[in-house]
C-alpha atoms as a PDB file:
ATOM      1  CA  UNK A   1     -16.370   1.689 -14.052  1.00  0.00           C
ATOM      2  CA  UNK A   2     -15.591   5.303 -12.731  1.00  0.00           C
ATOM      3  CA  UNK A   3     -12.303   5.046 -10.978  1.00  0.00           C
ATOM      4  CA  UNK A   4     -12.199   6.651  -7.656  1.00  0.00           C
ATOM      5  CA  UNK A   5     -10.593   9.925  -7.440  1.00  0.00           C
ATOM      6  CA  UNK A   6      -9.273   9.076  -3.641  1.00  0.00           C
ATOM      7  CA  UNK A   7      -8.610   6.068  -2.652  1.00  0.00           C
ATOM      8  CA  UNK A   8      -7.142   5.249   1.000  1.00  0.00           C
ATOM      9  CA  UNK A   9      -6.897   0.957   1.680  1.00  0.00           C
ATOM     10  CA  UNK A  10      -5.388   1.331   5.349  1.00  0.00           C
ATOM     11  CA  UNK A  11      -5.912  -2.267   5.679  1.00  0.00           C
ATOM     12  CA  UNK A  12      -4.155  -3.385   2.526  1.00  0.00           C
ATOM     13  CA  UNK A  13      -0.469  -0.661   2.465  1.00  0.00           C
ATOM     14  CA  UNK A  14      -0.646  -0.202   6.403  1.00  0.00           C
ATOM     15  CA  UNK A  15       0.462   3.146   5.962  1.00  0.00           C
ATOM     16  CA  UNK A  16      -0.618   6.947   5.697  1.00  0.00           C
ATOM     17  CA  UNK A  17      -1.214   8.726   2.280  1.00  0.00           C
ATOM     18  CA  UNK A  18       0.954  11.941   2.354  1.00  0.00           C
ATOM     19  CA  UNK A  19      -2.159  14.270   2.291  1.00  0.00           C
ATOM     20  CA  UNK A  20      -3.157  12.467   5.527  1.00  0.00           C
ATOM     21  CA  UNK A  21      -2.341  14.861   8.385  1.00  0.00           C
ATOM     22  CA  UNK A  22      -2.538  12.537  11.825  1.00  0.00           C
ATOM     23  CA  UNK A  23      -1.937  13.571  15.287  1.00  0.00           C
ATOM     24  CA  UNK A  24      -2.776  11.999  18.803  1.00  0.00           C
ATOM     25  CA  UNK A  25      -1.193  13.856  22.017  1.00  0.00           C
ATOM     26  CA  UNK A  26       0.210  10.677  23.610  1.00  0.00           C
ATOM     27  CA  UNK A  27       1.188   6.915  23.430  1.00  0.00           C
ATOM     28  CA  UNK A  28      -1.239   4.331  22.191  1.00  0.00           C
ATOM     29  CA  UNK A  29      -1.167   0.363  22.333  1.00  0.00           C
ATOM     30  CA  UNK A  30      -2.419  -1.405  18.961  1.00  0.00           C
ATOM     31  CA  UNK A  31      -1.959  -5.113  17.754  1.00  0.00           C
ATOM     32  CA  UNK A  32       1.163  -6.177  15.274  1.00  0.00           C
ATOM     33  CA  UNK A  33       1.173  -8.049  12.085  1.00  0.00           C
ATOM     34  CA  UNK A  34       2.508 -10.872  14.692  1.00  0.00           C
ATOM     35  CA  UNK A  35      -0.132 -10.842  16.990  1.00  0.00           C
ATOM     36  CA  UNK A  36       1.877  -9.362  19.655  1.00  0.00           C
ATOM     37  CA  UNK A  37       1.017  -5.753  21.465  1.00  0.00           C
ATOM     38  CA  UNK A  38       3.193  -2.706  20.118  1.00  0.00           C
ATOM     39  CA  UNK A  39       3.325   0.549  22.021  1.00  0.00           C
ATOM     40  CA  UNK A  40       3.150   3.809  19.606  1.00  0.00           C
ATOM     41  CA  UNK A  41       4.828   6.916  20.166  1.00  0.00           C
ATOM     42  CA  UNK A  42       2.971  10.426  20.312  1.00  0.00           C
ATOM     43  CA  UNK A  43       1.682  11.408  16.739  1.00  0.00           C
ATOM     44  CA  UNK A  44       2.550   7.711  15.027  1.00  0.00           C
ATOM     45  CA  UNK A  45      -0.853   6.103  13.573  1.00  0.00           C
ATOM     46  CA  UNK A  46      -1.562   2.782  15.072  1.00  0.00           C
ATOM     47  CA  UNK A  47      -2.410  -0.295  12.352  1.00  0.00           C
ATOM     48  CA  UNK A  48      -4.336  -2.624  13.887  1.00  0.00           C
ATOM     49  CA  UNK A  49      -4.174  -6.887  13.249  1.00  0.00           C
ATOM     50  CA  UNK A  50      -6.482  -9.521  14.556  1.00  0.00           C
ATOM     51  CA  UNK A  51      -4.819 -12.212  16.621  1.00  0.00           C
ATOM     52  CA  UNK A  52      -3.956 -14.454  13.503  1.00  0.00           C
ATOM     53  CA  UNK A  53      -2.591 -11.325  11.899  1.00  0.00           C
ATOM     54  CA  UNK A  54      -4.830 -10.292   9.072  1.00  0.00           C
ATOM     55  CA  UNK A  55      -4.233  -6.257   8.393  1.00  0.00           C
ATOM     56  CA  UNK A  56      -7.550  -4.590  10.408  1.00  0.00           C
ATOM     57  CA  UNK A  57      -6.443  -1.135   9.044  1.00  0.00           C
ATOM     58  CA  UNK A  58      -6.114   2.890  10.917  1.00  0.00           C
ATOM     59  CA  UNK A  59      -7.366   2.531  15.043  1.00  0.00           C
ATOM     60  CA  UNK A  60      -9.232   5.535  15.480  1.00  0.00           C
ATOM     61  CA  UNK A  61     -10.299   6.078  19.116  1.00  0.00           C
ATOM     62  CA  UNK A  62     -11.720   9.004  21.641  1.00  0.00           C
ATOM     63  CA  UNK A  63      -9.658   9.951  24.638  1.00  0.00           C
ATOM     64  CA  UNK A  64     -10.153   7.009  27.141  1.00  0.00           C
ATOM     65  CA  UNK A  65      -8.331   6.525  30.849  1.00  0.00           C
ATOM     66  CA  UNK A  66      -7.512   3.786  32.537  1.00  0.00           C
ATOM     67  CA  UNK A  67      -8.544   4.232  36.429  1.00  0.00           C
ATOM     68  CA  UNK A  68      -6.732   1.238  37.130  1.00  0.00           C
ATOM     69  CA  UNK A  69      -2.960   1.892  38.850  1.00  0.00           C
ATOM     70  CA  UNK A  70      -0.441  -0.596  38.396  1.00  0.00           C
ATOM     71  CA  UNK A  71      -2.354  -2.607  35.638  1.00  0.00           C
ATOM     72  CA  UNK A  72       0.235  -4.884  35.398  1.00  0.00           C
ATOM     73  CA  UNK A  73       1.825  -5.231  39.080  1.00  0.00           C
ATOM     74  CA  UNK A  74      -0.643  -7.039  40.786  1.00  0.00           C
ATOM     75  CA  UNK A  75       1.789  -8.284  43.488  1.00  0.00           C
ATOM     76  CA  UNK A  76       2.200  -4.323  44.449  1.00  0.00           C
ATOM     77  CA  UNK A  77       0.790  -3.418  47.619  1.00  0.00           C
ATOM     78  CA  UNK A  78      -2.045  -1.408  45.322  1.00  0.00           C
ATOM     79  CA  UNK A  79      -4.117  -4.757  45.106  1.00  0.00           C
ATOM     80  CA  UNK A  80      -5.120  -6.008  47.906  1.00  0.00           C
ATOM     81  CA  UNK A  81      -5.054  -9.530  48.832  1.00  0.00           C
ATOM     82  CA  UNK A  82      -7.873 -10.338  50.179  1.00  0.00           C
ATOM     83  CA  UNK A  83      -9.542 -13.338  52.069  1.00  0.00           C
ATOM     84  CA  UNK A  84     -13.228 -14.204  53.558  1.00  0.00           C
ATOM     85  CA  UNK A  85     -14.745 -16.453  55.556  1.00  0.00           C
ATOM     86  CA  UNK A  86     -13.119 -20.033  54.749  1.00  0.00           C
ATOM     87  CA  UNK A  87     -11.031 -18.311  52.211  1.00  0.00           C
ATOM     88  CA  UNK A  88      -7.608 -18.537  52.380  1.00  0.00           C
ATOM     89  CA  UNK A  89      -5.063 -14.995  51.477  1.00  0.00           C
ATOM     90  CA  UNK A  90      -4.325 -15.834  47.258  1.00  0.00           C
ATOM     91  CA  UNK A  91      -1.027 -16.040  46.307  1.00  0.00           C
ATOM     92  CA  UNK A  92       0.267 -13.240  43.819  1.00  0.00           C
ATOM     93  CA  UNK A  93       3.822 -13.837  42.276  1.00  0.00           C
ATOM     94  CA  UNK A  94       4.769 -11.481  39.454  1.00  0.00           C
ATOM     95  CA  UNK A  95       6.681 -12.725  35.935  1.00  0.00           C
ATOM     96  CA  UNK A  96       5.516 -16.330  35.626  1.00  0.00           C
ATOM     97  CA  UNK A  97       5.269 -16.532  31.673  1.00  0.00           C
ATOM     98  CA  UNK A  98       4.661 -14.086  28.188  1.00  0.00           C
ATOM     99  CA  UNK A  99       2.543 -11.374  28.207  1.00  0.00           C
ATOM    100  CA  UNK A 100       0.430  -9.764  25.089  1.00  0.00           C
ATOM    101  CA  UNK A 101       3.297  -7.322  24.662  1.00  0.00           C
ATOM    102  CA  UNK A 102       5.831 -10.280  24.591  1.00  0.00           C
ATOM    103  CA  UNK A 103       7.420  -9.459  28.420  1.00  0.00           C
ATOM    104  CA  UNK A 104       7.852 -11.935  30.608  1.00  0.00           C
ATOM    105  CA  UNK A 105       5.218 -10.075  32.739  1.00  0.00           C
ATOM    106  CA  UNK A 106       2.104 -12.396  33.213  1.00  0.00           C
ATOM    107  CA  UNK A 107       1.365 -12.426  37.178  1.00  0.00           C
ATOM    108  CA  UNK A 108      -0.068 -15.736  38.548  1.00  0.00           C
ATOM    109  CA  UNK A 109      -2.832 -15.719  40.524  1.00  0.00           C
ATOM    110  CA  UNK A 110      -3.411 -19.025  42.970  1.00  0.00           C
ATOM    111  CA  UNK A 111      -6.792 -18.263  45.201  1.00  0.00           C
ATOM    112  CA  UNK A 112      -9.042 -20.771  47.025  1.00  0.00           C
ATOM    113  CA  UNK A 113     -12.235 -20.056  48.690  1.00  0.00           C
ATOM    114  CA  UNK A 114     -12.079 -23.281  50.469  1.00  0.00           C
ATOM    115  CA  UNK A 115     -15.430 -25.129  51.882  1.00  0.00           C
ATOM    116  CA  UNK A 116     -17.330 -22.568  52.776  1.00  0.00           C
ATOM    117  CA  UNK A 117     -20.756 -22.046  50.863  1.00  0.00           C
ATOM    118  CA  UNK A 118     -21.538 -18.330  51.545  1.00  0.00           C
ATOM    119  CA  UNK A 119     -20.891 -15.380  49.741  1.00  0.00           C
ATOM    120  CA  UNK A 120     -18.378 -14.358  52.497  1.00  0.00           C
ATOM    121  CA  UNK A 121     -16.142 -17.415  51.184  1.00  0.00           C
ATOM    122  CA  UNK A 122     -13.591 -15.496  49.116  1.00  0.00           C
ATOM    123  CA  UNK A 123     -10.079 -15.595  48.162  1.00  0.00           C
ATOM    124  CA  UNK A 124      -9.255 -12.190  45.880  1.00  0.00           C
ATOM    125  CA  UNK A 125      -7.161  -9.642  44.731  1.00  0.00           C
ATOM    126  CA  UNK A 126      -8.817  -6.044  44.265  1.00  0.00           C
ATOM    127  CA  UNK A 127      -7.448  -2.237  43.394  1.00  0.00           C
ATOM    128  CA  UNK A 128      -9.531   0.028  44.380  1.00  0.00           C
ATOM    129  CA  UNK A 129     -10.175   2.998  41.811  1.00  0.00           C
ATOM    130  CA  UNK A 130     -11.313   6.222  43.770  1.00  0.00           C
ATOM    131  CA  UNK A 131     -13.521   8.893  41.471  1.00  0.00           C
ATOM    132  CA  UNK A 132     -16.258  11.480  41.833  1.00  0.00           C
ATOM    133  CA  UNK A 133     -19.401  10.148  40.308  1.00  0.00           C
ATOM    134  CA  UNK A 134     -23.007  12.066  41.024  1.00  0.00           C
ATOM    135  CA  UNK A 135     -25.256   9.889  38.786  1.00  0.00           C
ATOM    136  CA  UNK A 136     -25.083   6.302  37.589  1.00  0.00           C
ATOM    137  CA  UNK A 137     -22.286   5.989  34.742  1.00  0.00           C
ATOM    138  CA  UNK A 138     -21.581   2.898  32.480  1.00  0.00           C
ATOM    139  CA  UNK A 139     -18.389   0.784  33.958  1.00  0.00           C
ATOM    140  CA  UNK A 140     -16.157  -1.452  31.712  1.00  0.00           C
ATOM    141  CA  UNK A 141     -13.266  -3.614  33.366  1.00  0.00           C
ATOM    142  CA  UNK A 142     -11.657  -5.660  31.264  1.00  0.00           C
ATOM    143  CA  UNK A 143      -8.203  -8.335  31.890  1.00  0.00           C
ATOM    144  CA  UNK A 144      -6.022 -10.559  29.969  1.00  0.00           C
ATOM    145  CA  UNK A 145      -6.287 -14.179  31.432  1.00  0.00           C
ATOM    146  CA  UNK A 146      -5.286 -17.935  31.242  1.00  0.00           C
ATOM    147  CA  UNK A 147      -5.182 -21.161  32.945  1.00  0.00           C
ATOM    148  CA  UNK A 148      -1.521 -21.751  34.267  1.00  0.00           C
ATOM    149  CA  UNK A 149      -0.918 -24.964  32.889  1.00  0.00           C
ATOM    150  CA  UNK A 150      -2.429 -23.993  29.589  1.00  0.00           C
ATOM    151  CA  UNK A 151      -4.941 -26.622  28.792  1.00  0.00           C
ATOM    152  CA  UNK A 152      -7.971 -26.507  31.810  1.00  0.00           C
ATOM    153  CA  UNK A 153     -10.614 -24.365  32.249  1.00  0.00           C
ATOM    154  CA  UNK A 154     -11.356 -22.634  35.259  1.00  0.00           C
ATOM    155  CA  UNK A 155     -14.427 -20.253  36.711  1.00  0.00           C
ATOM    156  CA  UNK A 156     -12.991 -16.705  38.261  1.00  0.00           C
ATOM    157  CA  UNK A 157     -15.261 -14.431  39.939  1.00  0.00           C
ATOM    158  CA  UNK A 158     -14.585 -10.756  38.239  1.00  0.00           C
ATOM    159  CA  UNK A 159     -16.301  -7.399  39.456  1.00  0.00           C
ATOM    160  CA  UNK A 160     -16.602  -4.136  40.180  1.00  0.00           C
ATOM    161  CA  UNK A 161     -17.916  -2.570  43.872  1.00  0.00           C
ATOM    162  CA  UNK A 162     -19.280  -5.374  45.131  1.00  0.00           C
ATOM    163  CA  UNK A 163     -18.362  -9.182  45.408  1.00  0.00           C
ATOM    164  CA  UNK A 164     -22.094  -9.746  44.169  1.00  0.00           C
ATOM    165  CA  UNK A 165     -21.995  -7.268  41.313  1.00  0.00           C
ATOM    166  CA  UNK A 166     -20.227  -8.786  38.526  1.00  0.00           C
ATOM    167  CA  UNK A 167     -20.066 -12.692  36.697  1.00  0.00           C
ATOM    168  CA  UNK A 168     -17.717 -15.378  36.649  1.00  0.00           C
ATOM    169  CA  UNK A 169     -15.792 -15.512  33.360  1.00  0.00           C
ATOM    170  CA  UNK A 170     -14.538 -18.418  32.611  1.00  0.00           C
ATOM    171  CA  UNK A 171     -10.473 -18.674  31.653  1.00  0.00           C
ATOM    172  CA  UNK A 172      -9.655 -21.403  29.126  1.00  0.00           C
ATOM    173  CA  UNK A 173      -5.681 -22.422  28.329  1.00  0.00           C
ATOM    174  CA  UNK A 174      -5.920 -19.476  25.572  1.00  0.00           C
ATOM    175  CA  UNK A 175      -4.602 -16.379  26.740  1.00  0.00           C
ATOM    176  CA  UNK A 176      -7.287 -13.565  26.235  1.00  0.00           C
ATOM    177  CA  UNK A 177      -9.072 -10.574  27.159  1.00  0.00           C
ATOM    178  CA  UNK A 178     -12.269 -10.890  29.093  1.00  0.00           C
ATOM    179  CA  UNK A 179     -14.450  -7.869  29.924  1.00  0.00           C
ATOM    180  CA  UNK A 180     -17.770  -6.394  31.362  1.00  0.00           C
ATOM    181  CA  UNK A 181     -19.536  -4.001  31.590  1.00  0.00           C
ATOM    182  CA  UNK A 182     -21.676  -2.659  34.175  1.00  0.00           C
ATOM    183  CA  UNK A 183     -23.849   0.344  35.295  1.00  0.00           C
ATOM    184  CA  UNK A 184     -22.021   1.997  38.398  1.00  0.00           C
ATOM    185  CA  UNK A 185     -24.056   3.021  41.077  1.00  0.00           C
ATOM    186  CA  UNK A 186     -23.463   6.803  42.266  1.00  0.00           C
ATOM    187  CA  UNK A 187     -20.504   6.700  43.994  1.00  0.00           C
ATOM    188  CA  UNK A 188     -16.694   7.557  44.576  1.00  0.00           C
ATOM    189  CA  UNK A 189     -14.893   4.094  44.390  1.00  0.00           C
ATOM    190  CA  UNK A 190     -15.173   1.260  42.789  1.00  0.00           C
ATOM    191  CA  UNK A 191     -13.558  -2.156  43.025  1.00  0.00           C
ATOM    192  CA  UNK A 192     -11.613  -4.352  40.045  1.00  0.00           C
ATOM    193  CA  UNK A 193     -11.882  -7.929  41.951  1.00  0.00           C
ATOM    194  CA  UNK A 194     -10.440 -10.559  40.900  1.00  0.00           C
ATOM    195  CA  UNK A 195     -10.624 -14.406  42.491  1.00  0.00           C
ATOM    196  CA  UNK A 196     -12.516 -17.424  43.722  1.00  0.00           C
ATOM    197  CA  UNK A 197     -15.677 -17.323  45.663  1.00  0.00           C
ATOM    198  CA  UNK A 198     -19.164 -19.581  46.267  1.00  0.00           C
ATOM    199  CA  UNK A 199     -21.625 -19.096  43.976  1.00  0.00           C
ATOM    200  CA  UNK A 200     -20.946 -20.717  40.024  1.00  0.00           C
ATOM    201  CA  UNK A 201     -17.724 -21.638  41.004  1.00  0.00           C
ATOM    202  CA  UNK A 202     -18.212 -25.652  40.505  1.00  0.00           C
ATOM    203  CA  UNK A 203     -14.259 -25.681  42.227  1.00  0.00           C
ATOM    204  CA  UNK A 204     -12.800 -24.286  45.181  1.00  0.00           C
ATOM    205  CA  UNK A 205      -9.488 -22.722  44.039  1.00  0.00           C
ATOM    206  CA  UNK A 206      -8.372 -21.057  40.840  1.00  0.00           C
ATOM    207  CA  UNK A 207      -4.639 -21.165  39.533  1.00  0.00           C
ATOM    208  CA  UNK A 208      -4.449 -18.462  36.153  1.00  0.00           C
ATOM    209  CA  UNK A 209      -2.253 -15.982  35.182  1.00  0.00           C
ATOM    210  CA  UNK A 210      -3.173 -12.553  34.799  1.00  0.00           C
ATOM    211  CA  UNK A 211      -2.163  -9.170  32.689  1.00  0.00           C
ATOM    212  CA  UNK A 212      -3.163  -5.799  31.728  1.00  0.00           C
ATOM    213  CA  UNK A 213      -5.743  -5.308  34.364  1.00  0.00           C
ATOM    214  CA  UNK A 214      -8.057  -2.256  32.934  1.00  0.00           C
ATOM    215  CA  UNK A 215     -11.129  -0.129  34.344  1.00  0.00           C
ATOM    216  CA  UNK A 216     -13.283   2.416  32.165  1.00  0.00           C
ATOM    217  CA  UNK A 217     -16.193   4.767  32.705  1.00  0.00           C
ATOM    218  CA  UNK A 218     -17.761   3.347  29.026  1.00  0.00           C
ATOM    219  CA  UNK A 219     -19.819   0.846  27.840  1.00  0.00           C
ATOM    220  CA  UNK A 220     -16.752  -0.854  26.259  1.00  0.00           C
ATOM    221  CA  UNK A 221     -13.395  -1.857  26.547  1.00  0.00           C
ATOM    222  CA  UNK A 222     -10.997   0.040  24.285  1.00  0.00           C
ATOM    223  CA  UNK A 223      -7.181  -0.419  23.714  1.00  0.00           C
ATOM    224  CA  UNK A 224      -5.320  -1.260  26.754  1.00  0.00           C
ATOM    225  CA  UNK A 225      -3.023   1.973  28.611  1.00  0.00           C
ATOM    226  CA  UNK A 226      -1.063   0.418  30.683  1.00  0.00           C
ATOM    227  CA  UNK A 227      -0.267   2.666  34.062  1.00  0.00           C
ATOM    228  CA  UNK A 228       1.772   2.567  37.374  1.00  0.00           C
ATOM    229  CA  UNK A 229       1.626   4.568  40.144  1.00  0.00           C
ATOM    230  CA  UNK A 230      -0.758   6.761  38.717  1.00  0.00           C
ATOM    231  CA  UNK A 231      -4.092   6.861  36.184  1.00  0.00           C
ATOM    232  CA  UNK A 232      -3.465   6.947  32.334  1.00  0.00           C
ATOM    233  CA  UNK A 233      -5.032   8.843  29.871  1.00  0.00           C
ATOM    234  CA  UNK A 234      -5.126   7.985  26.016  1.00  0.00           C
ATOM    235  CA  UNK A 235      -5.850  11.377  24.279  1.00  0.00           C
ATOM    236  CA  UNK A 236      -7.909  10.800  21.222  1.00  0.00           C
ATOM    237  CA  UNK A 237      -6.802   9.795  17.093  1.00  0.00           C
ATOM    238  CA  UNK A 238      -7.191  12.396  14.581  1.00  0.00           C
ATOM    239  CA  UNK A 239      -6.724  12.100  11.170  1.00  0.00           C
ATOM    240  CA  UNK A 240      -8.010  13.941   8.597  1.00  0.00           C
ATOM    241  CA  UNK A 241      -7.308  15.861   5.098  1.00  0.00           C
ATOM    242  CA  UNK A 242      -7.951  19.555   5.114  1.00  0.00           C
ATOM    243  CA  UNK A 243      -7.359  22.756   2.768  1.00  0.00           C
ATOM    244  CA  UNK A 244      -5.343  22.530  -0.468  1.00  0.00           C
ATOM    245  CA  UNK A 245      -5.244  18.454  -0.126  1.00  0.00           C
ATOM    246  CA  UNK A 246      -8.419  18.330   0.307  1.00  0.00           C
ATOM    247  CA  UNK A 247      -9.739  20.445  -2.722  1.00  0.00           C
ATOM    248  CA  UNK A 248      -7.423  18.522  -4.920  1.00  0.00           C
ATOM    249  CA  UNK A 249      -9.912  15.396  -4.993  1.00  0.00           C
ATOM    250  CA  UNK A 250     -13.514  16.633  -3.491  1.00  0.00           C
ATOM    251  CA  UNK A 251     -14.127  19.157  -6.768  1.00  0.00           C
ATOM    252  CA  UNK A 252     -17.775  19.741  -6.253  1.00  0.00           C
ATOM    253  CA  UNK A 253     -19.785  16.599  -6.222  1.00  0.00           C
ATOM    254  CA  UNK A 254     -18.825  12.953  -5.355  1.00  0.00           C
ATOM    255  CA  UNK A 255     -20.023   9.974  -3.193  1.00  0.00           C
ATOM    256  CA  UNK A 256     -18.187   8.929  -0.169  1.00  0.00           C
ATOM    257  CA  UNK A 257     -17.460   4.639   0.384  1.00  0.00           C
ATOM    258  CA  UNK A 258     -16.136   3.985   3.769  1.00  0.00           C
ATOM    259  CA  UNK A 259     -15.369   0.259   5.231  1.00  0.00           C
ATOM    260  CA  UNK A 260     -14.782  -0.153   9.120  1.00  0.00           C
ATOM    261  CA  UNK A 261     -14.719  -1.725  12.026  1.00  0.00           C
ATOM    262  CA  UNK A 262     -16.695  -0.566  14.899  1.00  0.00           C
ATOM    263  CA  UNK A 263     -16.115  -1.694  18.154  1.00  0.00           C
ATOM    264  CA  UNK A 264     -15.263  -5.399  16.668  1.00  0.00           C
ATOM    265  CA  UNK A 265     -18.269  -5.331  13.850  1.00  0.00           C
ATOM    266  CA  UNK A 266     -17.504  -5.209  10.566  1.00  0.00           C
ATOM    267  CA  UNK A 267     -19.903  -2.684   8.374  1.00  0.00           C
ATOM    268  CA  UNK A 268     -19.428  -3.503   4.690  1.00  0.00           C
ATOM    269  CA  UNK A 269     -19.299  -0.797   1.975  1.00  0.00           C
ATOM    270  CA  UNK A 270     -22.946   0.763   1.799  1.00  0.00           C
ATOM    271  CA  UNK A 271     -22.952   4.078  -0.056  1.00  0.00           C
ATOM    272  CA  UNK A 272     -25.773   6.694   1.145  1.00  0.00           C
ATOM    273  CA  UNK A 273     -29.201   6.628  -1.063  1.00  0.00           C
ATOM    274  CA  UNK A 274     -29.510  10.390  -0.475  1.00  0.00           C
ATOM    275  CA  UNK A 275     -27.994  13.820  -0.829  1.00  0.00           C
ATOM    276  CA  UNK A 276     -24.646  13.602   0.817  1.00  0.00           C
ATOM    277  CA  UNK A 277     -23.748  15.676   3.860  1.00  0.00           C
ATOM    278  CA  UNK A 278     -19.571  14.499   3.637  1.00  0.00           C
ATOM    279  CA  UNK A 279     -18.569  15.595   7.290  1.00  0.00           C
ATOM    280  CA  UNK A 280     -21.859  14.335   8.859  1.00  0.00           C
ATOM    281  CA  UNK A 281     -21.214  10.863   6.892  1.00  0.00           C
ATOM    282  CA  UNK A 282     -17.843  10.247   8.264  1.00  0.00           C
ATOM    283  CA  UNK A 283     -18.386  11.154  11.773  1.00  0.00           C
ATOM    284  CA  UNK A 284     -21.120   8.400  11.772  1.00  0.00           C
ATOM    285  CA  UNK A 285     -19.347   6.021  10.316  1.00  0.00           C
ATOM    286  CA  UNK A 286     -15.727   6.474  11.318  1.00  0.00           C
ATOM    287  CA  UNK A 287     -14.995   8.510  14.788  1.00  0.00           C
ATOM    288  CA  UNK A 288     -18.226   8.111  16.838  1.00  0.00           C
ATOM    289  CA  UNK A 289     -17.619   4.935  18.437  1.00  0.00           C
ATOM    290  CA  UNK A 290     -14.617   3.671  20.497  1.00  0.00           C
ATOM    291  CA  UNK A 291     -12.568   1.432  18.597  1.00  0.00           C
ATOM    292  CA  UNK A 292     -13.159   1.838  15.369  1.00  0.00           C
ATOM    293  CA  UNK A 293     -10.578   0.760  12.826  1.00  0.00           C
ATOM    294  CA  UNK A 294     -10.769   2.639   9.075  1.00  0.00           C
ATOM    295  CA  UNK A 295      -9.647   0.326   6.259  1.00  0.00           C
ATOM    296  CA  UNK A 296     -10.468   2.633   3.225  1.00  0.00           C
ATOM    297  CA  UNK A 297     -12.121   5.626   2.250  1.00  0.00           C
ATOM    298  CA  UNK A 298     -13.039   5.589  -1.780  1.00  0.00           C
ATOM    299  CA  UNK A 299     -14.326   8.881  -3.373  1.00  0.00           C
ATOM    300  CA  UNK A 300     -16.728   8.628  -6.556  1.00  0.00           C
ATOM    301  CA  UNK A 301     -18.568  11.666  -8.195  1.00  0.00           C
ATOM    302  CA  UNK A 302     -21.949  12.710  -7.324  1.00  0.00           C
ATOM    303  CA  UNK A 303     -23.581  15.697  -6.032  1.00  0.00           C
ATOM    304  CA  UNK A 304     -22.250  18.011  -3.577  1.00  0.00           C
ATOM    305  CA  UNK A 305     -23.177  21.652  -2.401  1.00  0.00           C
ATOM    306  CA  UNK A 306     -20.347  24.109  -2.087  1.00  0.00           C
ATOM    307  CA  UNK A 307     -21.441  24.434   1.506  1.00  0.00           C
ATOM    308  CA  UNK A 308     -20.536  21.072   2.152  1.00  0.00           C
ATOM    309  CA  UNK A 309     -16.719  21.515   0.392  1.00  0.00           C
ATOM    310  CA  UNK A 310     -13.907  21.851   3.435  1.00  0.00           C
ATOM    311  CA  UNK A 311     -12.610  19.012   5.439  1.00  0.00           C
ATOM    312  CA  UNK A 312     -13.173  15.287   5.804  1.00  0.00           C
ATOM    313  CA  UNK A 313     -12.791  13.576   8.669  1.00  0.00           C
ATOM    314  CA  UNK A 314     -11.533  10.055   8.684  1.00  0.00           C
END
């Protein structure tokens, strides 16, 4: 067997090789070895874990923003309590248990639509998120949420725009993150609501905590930017090996291995059956698509042009 002339495991040494240059122009959140969230500084590579802690590998995602102001405040006045028909006004208190970043910083949210059987019958919390849209766009909001006492499960209502425009999830004892995504109409606001109203509820009132509340103009949810008083913006991972570096390994012909994770799929090692364009084969594969998480990058001879000697993206 032809040993590989490069050969980057992310997943397996959780770390950079030296002829790695990586940069990304602000913070980033990414999961721990210990399940918890960790907040990266400017520039530092983000190594991404499943929930039970298995090693995903490099994050590598576009610039996102989160419209969403205080993501994690939802008893400021930015979210409005809200109430409808036989609804009653839900009760928002801040700091009731852990958060995914281990803060004491889950908000618990107590609403109750009460007997009513119309669509007015609400109880809610909603932010609205105010931007210019001419045409339709794609829509993601997405939430961490759990029942308060842990073990029931509960149906919340959770939308965008409209109290009609968006399902009920439904919260179990585990805390998670729910999301969906919708087509936006054309239009300059849009709503995140939260709460209990008629319709698949099978119960009147909800009682779950909430964190990291998080709205997108995509067609999925990426890693969570938390923000205050104002919208965040995640500037997108780079990470690539260029100039002397790279012409230590490439030489002139070669095959190119890659195994990822794209967008929560898992695309096993499948080399290409023809002649090998290198850039165009790692932008497909590796920084296309939001969320996608490198493990390793394996280099094995066969043919190259000299045209297509320069820089590989990873």
């Amino acid at each position: 067997m032809i040993q590989p002339t490069l050969a980057l495991n992310f997943a397996r040494t959780g770390q950079l090789d030296q002829r790695v240059n990586f940069s990304r122009s602000s913070t980033g959140v990414y999961t721990g070895y210990d399940g918890i969230l960790k907040y990266a500084g400017i520039n530092e590579p983000r190594f991404d874990h499943d929930a039970s802690g298995n090693s995903l590998g490099l994050l590598i995602e576009e610039q996102r923003t989160n419209l969403v102001t205080y993501s994690r405040d939802f008893d400021n006045a930015a979210w409005t309590k809200y109430s409808g028909g036989t609804g009653s006004a839900p009760i928002v208190t801040a700091n009731q248990a852990i958060a995914p970043d281990g803060t004491m910083t889950c908000t618990r949210l107590q609403a109750d639509r009460g007997a009513g059987n119309t669509a007015s019958d609400q109880s809610a919390i909603w932010s609205q998120v105010v931007y210019e849209l001419t045409d339709p766009h794609p829509v993601t909001i997405s939430i961490w949420a759990r029942s308060t006492d842990g073990v029931s499960t509960q149906n919340v209502h959770f939308c965008n725009h409209t109290s009609a425009a968006g399902p009920d999830i439904t919260v179990t004892g585990e805390l998670q993150r729910f999301s969906v995504s919708v087509d936006s109409i054309a239009y300059d606001r849009e709503l995140l609501k939260i709460g209990s109203r008629v319709g698949f509820n099978s119960t009147a009132s909800i009682d779950i905590l909430i964190w990291g509340a998080q709205l997108e103009l995509a067609t999925t949810p990426s890693s969570y930017m938390p923000t205050t008083s104002a919208a965040v913006t995640r500037t997108a991972d780079s990470a690539e090996i260029s100039g002397d570096p790279f012409a230590s390994w490439i030489h002139t012909e070669g095959t190119l291995l890659a195994k990822y994770r794209d967008a929560g799929w898992l695309y096993n090692d499948v080399p290409p059956t023809d002649s090998l364009d290198l850039t165009k084969y790692i932008d497909d594969y590796s920084t296309t698509a939001a969320g996608d998480t490198i493990e390793r990058v394996l280099f094995y001879p066969r043919t190259l042009t000299a045209t297509q000697r320069g820089r590989i993206m990873l």
